[in-house]
Protein backbone atom coordinates (compact mmCIF):
# COMPACT_ATOMS: atom_id res chain seq x y z
CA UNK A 1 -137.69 -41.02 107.31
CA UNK A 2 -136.77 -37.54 108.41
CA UNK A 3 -137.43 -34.92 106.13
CA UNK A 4 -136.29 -30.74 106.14
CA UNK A 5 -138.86 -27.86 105.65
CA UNK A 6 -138.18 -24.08 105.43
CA UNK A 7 -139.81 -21.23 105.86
CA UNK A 8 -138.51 -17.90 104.75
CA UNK A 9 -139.98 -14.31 105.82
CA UNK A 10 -139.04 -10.77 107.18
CA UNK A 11 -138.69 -9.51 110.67
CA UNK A 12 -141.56 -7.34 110.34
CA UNK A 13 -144.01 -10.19 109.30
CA UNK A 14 -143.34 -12.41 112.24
CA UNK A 15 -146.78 -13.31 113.32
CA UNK A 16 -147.71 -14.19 109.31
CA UNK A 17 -144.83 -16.76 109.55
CA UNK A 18 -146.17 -18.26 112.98
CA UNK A 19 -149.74 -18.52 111.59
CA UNK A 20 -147.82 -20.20 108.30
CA UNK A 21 -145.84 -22.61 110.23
CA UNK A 22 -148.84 -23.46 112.70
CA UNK A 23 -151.22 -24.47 109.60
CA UNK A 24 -148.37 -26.12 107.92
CA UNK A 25 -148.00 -28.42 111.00
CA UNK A 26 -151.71 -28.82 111.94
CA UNK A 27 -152.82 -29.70 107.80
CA UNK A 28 -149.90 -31.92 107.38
CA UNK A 29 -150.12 -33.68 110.93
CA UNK A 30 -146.39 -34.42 111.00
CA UNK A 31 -143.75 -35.10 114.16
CA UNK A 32 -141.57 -32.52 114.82
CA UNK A 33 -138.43 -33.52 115.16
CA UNK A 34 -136.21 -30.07 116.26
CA UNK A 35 -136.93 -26.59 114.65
CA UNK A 36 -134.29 -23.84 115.03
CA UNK A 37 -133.96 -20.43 112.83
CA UNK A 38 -131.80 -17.70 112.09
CA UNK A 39 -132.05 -14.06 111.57
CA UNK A 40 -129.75 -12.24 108.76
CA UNK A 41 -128.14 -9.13 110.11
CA UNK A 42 -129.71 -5.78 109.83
CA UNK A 43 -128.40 -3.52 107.13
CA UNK A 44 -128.98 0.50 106.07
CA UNK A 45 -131.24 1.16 103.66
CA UNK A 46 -132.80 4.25 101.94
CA UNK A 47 -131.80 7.92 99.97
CA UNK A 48 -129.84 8.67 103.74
CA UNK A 49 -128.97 5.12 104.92
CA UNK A 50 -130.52 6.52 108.20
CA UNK A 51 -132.80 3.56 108.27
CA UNK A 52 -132.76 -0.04 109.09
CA UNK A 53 -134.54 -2.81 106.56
CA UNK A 54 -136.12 -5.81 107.83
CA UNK A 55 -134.21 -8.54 108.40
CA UNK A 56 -134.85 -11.60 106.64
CA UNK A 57 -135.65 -14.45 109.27
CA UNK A 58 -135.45 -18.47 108.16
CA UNK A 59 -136.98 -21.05 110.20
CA UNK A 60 -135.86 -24.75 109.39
CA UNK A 61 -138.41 -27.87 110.58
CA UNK A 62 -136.91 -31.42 110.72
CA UNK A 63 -139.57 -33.66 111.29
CA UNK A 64 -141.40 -37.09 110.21
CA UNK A 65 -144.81 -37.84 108.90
């Protein structure tokens, strides 16, 4: 049976969410199936919205055990 797993982070923590994913698949010991992701649009933040925020990045993992 197929099941769905998400991760969730920001742009700026990038290799965190690797490592996260990579022990996620490695302690469960599952079969990826397809894994695609999105990034949300950058948007101004701060007193003189001169300054970008991280963007928030999702990463979705179909796969079996």
């Amino acid at each position: 049976m197929q099941q769905v797993k998400i991760f969730k982070s920001i742009e700026s923590e990038l290799s965190g969410l690797e490592q996260e994913i990579n022990e996620w698949i490695t302690t469960e010991n599952v079969n990826i199936i397809n894994i695609f992701g999105n990034i949300a649009p950058q948007s101004l933040s701060g007193p003189g919205m001169g300054s970008f925020s991280s963007s928030d990045v999702l990463i979705t993992i179909l796969y079996q055990k």
